[in-house]
N, C-alpha and C. Protein backbone atom coordinates (compact mmCIF):
# COMPACT_ATOMS: atom_id res chain seq x y z
N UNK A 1 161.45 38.03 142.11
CA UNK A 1 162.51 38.75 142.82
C UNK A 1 161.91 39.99 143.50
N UNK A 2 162.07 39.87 144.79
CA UNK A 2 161.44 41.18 145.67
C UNK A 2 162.72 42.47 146.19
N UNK A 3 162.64 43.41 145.12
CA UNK A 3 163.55 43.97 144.83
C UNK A 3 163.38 45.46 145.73
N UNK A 4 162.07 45.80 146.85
CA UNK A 4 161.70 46.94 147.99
C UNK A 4 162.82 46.62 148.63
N UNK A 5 163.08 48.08 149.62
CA UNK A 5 163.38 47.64 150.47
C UNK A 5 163.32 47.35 151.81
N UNK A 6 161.73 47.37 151.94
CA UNK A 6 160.80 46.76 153.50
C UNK A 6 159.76 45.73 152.64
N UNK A 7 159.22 45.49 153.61
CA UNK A 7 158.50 44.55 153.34
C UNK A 7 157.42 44.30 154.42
N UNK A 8 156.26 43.92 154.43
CA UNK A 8 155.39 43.45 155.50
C UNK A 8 155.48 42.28 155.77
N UNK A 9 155.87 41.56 156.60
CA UNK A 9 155.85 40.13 156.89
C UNK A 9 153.97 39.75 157.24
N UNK A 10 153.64 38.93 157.18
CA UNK A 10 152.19 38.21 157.56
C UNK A 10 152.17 36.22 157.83
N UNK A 11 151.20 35.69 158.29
CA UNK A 11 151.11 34.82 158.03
C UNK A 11 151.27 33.84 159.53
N UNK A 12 150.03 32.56 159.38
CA UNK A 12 149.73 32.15 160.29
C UNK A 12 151.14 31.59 161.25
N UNK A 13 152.00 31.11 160.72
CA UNK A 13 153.56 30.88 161.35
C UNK A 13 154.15 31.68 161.57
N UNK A 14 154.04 32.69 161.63
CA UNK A 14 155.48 33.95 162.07
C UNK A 14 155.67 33.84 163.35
N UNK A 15 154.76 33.85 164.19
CA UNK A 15 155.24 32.86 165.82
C UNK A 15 155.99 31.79 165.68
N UNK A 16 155.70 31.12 165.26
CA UNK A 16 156.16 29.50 165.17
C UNK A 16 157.95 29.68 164.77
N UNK A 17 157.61 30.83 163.60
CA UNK A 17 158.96 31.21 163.30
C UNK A 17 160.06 32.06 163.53
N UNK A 18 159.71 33.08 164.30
CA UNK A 18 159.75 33.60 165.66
C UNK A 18 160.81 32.60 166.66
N UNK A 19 160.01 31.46 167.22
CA UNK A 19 160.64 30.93 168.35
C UNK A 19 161.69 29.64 167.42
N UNK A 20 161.53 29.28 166.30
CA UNK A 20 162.48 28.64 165.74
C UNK A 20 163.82 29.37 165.76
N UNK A 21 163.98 30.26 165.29
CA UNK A 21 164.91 31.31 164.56
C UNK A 21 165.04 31.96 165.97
N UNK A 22 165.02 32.32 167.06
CA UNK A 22 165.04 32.89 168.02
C UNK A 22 165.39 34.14 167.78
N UNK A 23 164.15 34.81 166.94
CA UNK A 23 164.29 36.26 166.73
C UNK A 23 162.89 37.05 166.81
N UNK A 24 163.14 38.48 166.95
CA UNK A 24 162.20 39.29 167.28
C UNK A 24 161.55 39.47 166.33
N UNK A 25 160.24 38.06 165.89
CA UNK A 25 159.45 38.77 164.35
C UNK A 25 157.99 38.54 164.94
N UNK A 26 157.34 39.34 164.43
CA UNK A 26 155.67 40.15 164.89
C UNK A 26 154.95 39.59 163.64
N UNK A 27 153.97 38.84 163.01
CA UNK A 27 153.06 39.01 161.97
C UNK A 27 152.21 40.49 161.84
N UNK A 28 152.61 41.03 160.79
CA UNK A 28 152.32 42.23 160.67
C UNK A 28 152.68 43.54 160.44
N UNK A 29 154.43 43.01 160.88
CA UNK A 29 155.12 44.61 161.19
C UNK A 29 155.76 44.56 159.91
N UNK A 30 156.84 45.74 159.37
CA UNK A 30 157.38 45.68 158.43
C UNK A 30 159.36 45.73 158.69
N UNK A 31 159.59 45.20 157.73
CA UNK A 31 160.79 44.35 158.21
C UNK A 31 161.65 44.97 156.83
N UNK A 32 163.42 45.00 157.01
CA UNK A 32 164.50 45.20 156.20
C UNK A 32 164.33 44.01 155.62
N UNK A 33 163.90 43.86 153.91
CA UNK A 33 163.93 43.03 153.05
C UNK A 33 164.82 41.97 152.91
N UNK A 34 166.19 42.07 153.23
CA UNK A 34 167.51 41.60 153.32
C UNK A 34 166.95 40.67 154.80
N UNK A 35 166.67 40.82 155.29
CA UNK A 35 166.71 40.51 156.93
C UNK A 35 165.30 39.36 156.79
N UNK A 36 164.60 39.82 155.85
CA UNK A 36 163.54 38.81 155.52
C UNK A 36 163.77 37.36 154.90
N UNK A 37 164.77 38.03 154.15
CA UNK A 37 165.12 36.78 153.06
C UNK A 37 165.93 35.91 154.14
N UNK A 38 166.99 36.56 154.96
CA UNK A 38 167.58 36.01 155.60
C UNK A 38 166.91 34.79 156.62
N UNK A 39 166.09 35.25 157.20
CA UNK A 39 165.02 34.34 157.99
C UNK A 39 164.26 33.10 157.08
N UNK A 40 164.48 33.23 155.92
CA UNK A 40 163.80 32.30 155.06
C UNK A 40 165.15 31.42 155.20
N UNK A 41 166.02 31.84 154.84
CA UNK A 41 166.68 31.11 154.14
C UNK A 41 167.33 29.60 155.82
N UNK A 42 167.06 30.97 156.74
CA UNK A 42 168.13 30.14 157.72
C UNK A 42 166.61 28.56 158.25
N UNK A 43 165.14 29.40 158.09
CA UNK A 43 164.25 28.47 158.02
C UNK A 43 164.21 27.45 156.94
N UNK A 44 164.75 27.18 155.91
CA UNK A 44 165.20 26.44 155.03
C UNK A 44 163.40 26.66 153.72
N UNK A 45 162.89 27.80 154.54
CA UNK A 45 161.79 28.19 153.58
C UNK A 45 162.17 29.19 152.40
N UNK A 46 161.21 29.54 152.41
CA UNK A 46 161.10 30.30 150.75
C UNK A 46 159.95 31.83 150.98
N UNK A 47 160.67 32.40 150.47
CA UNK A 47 159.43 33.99 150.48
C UNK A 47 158.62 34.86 149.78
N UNK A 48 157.75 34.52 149.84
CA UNK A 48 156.50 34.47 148.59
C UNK A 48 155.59 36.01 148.88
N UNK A 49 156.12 36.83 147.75
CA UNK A 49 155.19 38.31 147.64
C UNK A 49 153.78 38.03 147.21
N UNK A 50 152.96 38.31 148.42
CA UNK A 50 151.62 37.73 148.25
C UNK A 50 150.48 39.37 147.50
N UNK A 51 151.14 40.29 148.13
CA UNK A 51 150.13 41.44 147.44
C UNK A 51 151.39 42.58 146.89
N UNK A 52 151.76 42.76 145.71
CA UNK A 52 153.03 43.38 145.33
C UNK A 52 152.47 44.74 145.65
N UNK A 53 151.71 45.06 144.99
CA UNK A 53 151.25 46.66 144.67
C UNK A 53 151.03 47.55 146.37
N UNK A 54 150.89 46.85 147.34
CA UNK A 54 150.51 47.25 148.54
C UNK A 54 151.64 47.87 149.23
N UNK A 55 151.54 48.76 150.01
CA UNK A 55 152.59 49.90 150.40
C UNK A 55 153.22 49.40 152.07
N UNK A 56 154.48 48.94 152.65
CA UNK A 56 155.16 48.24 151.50
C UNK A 56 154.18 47.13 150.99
N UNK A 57 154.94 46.07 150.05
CA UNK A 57 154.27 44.70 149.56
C UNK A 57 154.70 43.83 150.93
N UNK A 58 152.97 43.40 150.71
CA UNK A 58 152.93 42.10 151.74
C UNK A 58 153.86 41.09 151.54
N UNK A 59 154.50 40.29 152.56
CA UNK A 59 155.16 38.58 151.80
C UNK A 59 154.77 37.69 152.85
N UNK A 60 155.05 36.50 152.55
CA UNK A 60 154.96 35.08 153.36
C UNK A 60 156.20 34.61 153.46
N UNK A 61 156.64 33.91 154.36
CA UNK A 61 157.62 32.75 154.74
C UNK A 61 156.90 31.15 154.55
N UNK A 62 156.85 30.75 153.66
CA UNK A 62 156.61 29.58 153.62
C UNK A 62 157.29 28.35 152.52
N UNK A 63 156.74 27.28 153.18
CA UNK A 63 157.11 25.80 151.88
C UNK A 63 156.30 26.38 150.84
N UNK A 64 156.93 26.81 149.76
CA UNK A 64 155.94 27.21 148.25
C UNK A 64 155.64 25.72 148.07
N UNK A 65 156.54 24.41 148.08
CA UNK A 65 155.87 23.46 147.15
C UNK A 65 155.12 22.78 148.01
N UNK A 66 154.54 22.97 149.24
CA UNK A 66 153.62 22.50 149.83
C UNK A 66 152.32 23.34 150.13
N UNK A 67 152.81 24.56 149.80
CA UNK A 67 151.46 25.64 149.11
C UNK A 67 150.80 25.42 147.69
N UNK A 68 151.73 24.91 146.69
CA UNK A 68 151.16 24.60 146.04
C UNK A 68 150.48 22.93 146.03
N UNK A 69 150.68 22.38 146.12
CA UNK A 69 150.43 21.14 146.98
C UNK A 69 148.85 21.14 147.58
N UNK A 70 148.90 22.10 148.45
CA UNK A 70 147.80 21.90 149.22
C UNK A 70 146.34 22.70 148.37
N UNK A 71 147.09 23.62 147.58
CA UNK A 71 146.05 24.49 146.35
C UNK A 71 145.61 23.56 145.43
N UNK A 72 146.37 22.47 144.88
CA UNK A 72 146.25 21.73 144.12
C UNK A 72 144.45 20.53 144.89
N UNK A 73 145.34 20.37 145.76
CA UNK A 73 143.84 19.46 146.99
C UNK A 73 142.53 20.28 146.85
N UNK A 74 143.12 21.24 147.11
CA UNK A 74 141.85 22.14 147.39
C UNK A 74 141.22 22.33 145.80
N UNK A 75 141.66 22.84 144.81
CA UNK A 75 141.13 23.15 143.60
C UNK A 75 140.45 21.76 143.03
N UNK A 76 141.32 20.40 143.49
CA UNK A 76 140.43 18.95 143.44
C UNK A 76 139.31 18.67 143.83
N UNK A 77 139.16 19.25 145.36
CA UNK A 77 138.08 19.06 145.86
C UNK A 77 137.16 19.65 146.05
N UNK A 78 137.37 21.34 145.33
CA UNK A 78 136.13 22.27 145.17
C UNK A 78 135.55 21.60 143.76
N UNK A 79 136.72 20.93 142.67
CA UNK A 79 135.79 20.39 141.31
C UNK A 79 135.54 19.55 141.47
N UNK A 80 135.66 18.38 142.71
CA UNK A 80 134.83 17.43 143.25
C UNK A 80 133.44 17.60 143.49
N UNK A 81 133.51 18.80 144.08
CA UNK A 81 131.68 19.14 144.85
C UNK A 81 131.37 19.97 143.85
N UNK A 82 131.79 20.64 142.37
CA UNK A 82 130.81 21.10 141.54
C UNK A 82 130.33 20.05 140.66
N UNK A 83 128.86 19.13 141.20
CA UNK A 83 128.58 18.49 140.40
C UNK A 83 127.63 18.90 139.23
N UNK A 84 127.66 17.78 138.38
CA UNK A 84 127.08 18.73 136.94
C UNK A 84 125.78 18.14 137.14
N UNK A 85 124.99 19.37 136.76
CA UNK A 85 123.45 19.19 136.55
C UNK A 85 122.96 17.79 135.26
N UNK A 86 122.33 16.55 135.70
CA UNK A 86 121.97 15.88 134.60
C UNK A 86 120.85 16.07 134.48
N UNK A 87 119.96 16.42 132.98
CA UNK A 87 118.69 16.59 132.94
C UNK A 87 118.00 15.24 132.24
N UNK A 88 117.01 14.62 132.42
CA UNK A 88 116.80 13.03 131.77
C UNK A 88 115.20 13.70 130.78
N UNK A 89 115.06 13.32 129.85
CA UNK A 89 113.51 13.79 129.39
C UNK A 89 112.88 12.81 129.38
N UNK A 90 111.04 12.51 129.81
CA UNK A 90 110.03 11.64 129.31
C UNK A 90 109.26 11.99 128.78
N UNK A 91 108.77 11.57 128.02
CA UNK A 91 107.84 12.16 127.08
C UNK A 91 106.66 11.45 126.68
N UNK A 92 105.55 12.16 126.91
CA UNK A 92 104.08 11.90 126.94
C UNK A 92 103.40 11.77 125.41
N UNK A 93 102.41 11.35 125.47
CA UNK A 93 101.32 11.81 124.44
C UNK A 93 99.64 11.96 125.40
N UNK A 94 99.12 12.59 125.06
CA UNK A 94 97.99 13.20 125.56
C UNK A 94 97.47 12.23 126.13
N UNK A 95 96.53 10.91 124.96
CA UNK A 95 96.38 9.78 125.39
C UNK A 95 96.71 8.56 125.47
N UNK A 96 98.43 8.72 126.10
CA UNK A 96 98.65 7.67 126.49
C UNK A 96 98.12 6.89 127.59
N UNK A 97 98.59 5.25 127.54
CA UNK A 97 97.83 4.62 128.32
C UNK A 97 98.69 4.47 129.36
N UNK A 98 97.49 3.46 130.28
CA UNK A 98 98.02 3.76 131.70
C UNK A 98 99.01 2.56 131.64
N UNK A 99 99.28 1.57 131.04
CA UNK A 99 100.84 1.12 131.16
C UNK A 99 101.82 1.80 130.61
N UNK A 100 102.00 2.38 129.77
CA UNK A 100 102.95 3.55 129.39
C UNK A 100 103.55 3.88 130.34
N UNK A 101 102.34 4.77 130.78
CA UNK A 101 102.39 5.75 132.12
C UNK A 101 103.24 5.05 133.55
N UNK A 102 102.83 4.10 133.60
CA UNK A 102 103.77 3.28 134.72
C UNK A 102 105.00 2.96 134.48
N UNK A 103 105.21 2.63 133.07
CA UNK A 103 106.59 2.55 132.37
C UNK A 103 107.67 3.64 132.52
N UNK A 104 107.15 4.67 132.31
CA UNK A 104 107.62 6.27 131.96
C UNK A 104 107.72 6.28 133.55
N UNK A 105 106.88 6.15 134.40
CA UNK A 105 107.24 6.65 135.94
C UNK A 105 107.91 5.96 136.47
N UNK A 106 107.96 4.65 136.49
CA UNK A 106 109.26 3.79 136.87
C UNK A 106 110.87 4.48 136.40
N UNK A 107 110.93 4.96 135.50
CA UNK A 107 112.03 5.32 135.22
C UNK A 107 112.18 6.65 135.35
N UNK A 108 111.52 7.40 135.30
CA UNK A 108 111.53 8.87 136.08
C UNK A 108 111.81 8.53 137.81
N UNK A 109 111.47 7.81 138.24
CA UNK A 109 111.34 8.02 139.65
C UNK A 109 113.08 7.05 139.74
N UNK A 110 113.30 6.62 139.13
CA UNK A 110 115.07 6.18 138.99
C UNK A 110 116.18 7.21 138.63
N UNK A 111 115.44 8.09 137.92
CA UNK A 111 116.39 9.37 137.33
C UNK A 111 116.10 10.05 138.74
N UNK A 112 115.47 10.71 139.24
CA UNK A 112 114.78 11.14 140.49
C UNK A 112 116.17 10.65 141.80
N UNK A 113 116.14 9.03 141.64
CA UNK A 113 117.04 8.57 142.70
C UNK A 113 118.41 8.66 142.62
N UNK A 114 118.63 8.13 141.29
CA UNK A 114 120.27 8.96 141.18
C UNK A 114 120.27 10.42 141.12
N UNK A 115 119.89 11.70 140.95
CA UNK A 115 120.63 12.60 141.17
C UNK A 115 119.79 13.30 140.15
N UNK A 116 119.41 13.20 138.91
CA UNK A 116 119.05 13.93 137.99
C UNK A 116 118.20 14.39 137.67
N UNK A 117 117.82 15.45 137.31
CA UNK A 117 116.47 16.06 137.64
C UNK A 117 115.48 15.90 135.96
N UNK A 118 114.65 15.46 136.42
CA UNK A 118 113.13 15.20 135.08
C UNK A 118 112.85 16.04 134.59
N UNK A 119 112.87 16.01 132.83
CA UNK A 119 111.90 16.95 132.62
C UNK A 119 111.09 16.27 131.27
N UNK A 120 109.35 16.17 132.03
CA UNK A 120 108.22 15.81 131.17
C UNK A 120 107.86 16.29 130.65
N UNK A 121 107.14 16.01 129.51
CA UNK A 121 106.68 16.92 128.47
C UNK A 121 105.60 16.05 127.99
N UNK A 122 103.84 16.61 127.26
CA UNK A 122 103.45 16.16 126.70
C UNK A 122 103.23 17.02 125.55
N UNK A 123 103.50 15.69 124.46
CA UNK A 123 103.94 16.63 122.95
C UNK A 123 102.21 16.43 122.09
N UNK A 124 101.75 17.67 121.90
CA UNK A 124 100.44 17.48 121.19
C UNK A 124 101.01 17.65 120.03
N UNK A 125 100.54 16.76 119.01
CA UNK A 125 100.32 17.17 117.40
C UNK A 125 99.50 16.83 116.93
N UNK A 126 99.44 17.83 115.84
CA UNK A 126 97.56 17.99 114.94
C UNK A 126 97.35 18.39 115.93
N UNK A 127 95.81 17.71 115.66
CA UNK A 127 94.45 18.20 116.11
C UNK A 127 94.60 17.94 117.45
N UNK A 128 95.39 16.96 118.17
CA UNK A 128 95.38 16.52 119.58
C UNK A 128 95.72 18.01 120.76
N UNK A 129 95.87 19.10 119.80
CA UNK A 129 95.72 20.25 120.65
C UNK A 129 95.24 20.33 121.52
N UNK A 130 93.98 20.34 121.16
CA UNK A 130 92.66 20.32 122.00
C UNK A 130 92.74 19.65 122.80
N UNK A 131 93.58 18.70 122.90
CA UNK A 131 93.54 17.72 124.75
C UNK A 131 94.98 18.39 125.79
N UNK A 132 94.51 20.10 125.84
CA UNK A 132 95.35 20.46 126.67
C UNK A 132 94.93 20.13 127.64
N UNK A 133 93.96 20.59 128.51
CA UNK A 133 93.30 19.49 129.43
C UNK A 133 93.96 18.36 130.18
N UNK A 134 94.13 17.47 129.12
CA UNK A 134 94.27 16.14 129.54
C UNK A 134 95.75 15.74 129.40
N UNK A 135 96.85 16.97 128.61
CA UNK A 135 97.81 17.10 129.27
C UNK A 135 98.52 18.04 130.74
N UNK A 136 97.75 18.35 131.19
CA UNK A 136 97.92 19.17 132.54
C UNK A 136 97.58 18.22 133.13
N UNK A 137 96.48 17.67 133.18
CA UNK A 137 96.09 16.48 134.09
C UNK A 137 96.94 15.63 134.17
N UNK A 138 97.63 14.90 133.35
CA UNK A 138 98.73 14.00 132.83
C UNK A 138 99.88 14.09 133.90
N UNK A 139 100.59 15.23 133.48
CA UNK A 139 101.18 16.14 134.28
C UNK A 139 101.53 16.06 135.62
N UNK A 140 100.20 16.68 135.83
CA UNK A 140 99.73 16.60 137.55
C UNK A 140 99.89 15.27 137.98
N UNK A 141 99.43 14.80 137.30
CA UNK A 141 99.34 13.03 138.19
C UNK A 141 100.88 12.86 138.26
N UNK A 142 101.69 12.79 137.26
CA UNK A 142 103.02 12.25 137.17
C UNK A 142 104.07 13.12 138.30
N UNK A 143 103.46 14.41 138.57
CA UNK A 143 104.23 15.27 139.75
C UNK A 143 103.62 15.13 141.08
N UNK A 144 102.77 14.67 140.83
CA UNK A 144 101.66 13.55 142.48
C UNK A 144 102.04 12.14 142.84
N UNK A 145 102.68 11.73 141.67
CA UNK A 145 103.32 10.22 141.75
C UNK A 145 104.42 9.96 142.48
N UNK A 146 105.36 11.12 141.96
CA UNK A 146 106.99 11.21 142.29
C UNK A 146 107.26 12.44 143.39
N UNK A 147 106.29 12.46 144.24
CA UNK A 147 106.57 13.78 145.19
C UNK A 147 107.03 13.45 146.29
N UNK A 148 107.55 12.18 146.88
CA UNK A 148 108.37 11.39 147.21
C UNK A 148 110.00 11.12 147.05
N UNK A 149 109.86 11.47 145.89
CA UNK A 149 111.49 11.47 145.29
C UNK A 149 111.96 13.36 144.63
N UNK A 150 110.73 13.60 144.35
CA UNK A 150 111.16 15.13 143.72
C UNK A 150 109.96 15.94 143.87
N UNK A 151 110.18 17.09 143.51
CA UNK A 151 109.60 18.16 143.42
C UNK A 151 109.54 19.41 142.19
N UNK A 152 108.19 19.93 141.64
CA UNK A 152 108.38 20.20 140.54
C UNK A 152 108.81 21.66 140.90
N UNK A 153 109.71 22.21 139.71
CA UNK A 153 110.55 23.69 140.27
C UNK A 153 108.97 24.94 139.98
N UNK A 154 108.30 24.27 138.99
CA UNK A 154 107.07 25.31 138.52
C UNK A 154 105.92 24.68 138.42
N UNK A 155 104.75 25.12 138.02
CA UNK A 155 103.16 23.83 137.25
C UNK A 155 103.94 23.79 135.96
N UNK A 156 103.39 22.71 135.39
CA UNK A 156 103.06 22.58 134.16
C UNK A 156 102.56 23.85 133.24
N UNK A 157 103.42 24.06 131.94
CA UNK A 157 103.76 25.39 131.12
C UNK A 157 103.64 25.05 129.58
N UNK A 158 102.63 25.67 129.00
CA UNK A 158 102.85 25.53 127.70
C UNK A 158 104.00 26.39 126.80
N UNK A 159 104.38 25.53 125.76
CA UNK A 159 105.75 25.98 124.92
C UNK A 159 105.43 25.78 123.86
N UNK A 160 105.01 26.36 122.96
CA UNK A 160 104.21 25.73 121.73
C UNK A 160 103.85 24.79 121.45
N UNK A 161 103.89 23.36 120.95
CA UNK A 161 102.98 22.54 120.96
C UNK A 161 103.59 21.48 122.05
N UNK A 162 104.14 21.67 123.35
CA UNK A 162 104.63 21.36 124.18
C UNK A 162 104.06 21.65 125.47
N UNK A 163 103.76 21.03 126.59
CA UNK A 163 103.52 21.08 128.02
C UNK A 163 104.34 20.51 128.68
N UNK A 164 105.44 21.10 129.49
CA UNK A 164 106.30 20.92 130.24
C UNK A 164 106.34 21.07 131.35
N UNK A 165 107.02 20.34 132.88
CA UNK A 165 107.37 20.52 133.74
C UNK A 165 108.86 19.78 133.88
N UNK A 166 109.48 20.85 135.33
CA UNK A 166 110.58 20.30 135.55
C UNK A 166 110.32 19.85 136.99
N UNK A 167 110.95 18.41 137.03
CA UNK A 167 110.85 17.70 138.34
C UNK A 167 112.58 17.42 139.12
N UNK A 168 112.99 18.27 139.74
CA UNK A 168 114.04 18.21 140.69
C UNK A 168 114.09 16.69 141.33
N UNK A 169 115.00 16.48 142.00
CA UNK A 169 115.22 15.42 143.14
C UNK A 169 115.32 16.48 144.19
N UNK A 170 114.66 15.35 145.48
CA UNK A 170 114.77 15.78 147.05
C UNK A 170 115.97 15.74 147.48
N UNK A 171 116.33 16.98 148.10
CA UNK A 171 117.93 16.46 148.97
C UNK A 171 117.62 15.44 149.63
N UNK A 172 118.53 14.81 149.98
CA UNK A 172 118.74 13.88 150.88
C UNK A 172 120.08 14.03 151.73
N UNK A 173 120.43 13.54 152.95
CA UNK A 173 121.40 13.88 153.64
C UNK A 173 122.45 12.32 153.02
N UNK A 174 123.64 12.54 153.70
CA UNK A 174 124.53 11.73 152.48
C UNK A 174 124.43 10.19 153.12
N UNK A 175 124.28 9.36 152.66
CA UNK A 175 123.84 7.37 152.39
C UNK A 175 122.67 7.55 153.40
N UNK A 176 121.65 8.25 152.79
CA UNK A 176 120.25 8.17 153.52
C UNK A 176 119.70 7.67 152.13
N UNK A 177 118.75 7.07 152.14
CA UNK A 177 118.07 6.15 151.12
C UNK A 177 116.69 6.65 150.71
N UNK A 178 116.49 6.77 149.60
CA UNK A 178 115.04 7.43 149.28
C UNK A 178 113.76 6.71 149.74
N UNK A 179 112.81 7.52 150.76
CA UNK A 179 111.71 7.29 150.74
C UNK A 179 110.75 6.28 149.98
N UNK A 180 110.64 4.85 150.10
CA UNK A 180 109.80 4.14 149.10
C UNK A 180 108.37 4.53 149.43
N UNK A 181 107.17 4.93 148.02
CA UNK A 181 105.87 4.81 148.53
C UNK A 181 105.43 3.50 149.02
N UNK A 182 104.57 3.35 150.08
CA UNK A 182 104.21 2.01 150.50
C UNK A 182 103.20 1.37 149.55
N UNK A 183 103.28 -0.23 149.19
CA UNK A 183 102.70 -0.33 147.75
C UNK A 183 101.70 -1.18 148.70
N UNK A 184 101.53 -1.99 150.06
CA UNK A 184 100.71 -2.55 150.78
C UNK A 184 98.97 -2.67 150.39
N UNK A 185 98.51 -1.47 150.84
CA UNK A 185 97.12 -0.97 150.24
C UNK A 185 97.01 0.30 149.53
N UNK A 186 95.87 0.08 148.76
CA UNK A 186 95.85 0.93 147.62
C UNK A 186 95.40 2.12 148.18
N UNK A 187 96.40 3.18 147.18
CA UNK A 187 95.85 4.74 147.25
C UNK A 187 95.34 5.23 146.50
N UNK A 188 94.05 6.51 147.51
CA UNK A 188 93.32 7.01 146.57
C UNK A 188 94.18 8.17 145.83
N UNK A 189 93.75 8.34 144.31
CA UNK A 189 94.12 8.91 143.42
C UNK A 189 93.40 10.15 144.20
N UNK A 190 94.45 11.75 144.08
CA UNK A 190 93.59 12.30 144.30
C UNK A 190 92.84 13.27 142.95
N UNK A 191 92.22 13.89 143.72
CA UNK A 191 91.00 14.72 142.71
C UNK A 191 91.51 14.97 140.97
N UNK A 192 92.64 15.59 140.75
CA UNK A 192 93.11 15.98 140.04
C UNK A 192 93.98 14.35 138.80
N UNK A 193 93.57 13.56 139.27
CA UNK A 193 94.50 12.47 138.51
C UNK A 193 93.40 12.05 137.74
N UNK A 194 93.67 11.54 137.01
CA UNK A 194 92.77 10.82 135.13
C UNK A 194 92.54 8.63 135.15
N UNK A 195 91.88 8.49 134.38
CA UNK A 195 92.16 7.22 134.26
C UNK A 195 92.03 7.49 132.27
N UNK A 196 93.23 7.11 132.47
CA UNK A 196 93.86 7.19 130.80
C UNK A 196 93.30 6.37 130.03
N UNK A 197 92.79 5.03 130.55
CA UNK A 197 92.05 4.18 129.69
C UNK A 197 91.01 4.74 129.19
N UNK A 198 90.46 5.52 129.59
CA UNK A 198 88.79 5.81 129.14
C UNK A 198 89.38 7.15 128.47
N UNK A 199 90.50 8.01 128.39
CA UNK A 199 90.44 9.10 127.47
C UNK A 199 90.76 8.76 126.21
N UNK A 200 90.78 7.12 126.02
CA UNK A 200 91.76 6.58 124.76
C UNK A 200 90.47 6.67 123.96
N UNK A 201 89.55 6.50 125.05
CA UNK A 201 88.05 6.05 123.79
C UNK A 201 87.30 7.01 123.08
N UNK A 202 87.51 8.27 124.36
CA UNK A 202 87.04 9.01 123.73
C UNK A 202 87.10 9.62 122.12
């Protein structure tokens, strides 16, 4: 109940409503409260105090249940586009082998394509400390593999007996299709990549 007795009228229709009502109303000016309501009522609208505390209080002339209506759309479709972060984990061992390794990247590079962002880890225990090394290397290769589909947010980070990276997905623009590597002829590994078979022997 808007109980002043002026009021500020506002709002993108006050023209519109204006030449309906064939009366002298301005968006902006301030108006006899009584005379406000009146214009609502003969518009078969409704009059909604949008800022009370303001000197006078602002109001609207509008459909409230198609204001709310359209808030309702809108509050749908802003929690439409907050999508939720999915994080997927793979997880290494120092010397794992190189089918593993293809195993584990096949399905990283699928988490990668739907939406969710990787995060690898190679887990040393015991004595396998000592092949930090050969988990950075690990690492590296697996963020050289998938740089096609993602990108890592940092290098590779030790966490106590943990080496981690996080691997993002690439934007893509919307029903554009991810980049396949070409599997035709073979690529050189570069400098920084391992052949896992031979660290097994060591």
């Amino acid at each position: 109940m808007i109980r002043v007795p002026e009021v500020r009228l506002v709002g993108d229709d006050v023209e519109d409503l204006a030449a309906e009502l064939n009366a002298p109303i301005k968006a902006g000016d301030v108006y006899d409260t009584r005379r406000v309501k009146q214009w609502a009522r003969e518009a078969d609208l409704d009059l909604v105090e949008i800022s009370p505390n303001a000197e006078p209080p602002v109001v609207k002339i509008i459909d409230y249940r198609k204001f709310l209506y359209q808030q309702k759309q809108r509050d749908k479709e802003m929690k439409a586009k907050t999508v939720k972060t999915v994080v997927k984990e793979v997880r290494f061992g120092p010397n794992m082998g190189e089918h593993d390794f293809e195993f584990k990247l096949r399905h990283a590079r699928a988490f990668l394509e739907d939406g969710a962002k990787v995060k690898a880890y190679v887990q040393f225990r015991g004595r396998s400390i000592v092949f930090k090394d050969r988990g950075e290397l690990l690492l590296l290769r697996f963020m050289k593999e998938l740089e096609d589909v993602g990108s890592a947010e940092a290098m590779p980070k030790m966490e106590k007996r943990r080496m981690n990276v996080m691997i993002a997905p690439k934007k893509r623009k919307k029903g554009e299709a991810p980049k396949k590597k070409e599997g035709a002829a073979p690529v050189e590994k570069p400098d920084y990549s391992i052949d896992l078979s031979k660290l097994e022997e060591e």
